[in-house]
N, C-alpha and C. Protein backbone atom coordinates (compact mmCIF):
# COMPACT_ATOMS: atom_id res chain seq x y z
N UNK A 1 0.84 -1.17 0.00
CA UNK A 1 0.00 0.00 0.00
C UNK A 1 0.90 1.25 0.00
N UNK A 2 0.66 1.87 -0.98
CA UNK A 2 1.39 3.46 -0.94
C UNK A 2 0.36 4.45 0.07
N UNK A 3 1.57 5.35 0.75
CA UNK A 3 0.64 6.07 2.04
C UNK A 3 1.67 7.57 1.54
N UNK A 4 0.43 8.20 1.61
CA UNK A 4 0.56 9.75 1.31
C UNK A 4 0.28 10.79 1.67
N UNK A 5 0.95 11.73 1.62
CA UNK A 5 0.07 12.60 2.70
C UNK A 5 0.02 13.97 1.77
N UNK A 6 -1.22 14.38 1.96
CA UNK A 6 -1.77 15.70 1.10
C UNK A 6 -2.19 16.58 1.94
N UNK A 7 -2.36 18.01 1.19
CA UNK A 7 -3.08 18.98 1.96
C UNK A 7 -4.36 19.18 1.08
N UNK A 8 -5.43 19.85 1.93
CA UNK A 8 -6.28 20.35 0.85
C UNK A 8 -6.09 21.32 0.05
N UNK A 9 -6.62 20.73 -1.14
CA UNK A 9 -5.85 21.36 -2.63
C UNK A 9 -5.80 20.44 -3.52
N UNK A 10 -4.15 19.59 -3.13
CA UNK A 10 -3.60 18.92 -3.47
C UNK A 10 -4.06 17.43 -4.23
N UNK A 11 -3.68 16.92 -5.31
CA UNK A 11 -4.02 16.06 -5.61
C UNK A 11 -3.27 14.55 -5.55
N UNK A 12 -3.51 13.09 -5.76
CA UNK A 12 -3.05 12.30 -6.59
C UNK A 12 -3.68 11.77 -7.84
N UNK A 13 -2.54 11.61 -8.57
CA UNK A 13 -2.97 11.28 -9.87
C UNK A 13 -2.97 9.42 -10.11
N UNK A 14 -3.85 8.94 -10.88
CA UNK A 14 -3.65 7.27 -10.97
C UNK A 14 -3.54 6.95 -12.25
N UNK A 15 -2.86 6.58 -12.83
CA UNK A 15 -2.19 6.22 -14.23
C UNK A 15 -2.46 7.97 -14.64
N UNK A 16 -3.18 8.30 -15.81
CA UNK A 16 -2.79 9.45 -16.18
C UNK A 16 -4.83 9.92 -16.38
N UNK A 17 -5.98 9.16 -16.12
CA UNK A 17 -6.77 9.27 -16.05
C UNK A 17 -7.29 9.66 -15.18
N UNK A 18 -6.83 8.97 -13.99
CA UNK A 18 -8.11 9.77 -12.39
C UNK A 18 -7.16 10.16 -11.17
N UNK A 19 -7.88 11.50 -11.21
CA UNK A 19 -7.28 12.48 -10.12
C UNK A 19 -8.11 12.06 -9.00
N UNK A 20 -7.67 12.26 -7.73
CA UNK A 20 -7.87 12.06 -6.49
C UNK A 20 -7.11 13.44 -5.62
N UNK A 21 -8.22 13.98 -5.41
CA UNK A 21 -8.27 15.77 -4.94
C UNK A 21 -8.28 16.08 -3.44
N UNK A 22 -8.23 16.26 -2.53
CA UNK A 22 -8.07 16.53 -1.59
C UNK A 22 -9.04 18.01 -1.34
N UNK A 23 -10.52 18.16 -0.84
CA UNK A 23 -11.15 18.89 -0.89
C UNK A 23 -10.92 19.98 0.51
N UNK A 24 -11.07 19.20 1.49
CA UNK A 24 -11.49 19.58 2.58
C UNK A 24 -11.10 18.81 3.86
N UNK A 25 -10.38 19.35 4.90
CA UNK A 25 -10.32 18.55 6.04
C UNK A 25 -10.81 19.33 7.28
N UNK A 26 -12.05 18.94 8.13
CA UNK A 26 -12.97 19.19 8.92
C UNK A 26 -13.21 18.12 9.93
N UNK A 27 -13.33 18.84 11.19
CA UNK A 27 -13.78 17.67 12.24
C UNK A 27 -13.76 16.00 12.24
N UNK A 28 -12.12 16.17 12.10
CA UNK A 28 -11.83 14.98 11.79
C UNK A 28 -12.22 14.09 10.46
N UNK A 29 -12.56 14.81 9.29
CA UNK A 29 -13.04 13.86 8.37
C UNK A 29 -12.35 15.02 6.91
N UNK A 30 -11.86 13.55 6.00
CA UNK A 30 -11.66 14.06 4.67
C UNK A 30 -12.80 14.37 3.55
N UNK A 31 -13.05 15.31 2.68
CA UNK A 31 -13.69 15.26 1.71
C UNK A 31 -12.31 15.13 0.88
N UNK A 32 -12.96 13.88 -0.23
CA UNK A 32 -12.04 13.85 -1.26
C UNK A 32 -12.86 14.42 -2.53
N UNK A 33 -12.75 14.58 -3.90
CA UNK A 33 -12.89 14.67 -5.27
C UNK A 33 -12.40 13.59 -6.22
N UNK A 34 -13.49 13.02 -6.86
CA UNK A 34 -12.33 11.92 -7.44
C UNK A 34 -12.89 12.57 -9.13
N UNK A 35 -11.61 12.76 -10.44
CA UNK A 35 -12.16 12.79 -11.33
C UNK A 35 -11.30 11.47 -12.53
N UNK A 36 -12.39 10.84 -12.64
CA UNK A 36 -12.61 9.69 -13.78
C UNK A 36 -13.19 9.45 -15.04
N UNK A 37 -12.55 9.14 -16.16
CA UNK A 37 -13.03 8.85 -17.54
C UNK A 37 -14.52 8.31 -16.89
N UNK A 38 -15.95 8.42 -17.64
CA UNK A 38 -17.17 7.76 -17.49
C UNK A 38 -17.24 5.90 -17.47
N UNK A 39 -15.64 5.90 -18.49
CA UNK A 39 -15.91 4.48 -18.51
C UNK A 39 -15.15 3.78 -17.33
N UNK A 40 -15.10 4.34 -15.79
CA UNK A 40 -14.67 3.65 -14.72
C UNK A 40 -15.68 4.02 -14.17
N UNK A 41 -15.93 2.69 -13.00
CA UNK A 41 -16.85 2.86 -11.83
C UNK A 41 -15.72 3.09 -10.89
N UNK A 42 -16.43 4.40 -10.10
CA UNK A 42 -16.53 4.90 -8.78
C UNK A 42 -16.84 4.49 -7.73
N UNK A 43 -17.22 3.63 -6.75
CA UNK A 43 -18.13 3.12 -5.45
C UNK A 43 -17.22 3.37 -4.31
N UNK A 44 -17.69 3.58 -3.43
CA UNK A 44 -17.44 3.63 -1.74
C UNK A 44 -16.88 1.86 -1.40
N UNK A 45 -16.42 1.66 -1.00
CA UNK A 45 -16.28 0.19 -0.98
C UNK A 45 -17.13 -0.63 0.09
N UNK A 46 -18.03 0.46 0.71
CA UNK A 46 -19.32 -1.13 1.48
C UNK A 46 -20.08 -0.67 -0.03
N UNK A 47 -20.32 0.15 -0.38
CA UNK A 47 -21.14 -0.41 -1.37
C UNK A 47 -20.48 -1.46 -3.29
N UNK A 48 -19.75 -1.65 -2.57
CA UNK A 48 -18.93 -2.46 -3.62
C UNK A 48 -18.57 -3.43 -3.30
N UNK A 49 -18.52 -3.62 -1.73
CA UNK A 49 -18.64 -5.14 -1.00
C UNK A 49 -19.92 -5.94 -1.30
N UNK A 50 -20.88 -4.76 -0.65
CA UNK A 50 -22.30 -4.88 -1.16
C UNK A 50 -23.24 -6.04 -2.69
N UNK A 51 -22.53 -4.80 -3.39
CA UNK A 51 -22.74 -5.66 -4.80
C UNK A 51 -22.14 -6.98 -5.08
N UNK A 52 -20.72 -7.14 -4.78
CA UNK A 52 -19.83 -8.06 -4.51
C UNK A 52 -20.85 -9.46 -3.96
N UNK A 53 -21.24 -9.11 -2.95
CA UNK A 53 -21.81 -9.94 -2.11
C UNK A 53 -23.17 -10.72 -2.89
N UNK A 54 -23.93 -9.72 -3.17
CA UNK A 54 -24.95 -9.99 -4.22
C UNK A 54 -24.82 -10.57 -5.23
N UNK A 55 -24.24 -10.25 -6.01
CA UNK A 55 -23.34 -11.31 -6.71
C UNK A 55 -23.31 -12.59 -6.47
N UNK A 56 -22.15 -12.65 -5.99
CA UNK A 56 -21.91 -13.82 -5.62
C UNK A 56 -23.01 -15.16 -5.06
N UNK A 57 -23.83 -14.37 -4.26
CA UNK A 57 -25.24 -15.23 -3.94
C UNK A 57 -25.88 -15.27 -4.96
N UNK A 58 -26.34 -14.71 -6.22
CA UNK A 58 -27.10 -14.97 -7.37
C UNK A 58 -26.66 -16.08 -8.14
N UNK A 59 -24.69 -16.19 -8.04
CA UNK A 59 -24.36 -17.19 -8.74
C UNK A 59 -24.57 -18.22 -8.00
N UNK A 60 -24.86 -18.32 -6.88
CA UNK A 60 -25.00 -19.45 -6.30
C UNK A 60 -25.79 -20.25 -6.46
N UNK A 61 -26.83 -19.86 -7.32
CA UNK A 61 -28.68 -20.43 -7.17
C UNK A 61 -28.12 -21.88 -8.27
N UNK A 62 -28.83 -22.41 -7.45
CA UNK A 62 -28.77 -23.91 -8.32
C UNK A 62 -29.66 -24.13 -9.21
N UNK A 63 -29.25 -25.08 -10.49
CA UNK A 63 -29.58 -25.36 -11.68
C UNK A 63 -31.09 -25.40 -11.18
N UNK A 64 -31.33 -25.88 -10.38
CA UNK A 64 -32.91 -27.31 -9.82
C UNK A 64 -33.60 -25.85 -9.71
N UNK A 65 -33.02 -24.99 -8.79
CA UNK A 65 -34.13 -23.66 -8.47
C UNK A 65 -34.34 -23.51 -9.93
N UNK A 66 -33.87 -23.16 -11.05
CA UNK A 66 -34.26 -22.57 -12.37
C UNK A 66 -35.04 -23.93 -13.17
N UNK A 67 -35.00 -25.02 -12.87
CA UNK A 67 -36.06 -25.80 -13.49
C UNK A 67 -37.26 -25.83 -12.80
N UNK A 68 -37.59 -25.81 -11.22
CA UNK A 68 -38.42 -25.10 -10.63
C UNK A 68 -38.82 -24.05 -11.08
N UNK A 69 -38.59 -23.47 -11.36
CA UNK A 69 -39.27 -21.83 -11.92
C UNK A 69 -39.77 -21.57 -12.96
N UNK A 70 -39.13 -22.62 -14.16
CA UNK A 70 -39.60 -23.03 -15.11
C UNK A 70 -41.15 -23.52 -15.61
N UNK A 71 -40.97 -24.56 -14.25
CA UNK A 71 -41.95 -25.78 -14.07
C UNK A 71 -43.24 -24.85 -13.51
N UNK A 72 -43.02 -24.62 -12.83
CA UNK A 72 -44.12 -23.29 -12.14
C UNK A 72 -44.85 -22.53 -13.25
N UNK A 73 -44.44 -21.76 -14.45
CA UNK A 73 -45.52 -21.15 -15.01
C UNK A 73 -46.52 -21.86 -16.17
């Protein structure tokens, strides 16, 4: 892990596409800025655990549930 230290202002840059800005530091908490080409996703990472998670349980569903479901209509 690279560890850095910024002021507000200041940026890092990640390959040559997304800046990572340094907005604001207040009562103990950072505002960052992040700017990215449209064709990257952005997420907070519980909500990217989140999806992650979801995921993963959808792939889980077994063949039998989808012939069940089938069979049903």
């Amino acid at each position: 892990m690279l560890v850095l230290n910024r002021k507000p202002g200041e940026s890092i840059m990640i390959d040559d596409r997304i800046e990572i800005k340094v907005l604001e530091i207040a009562d103990g908490k950072i505002k960052i800025g992040i700017e990215a080409p449209k064709d990257v996703t952005v997420l907070r990472k519980e909500v990217f655990e989140e999806i992650k998670s979801e995921n993963a349980q959808a792939a889980s569903i077994s063949l039998d549930s989808f012939a069940k479901l089938k069979k049903n209509r």
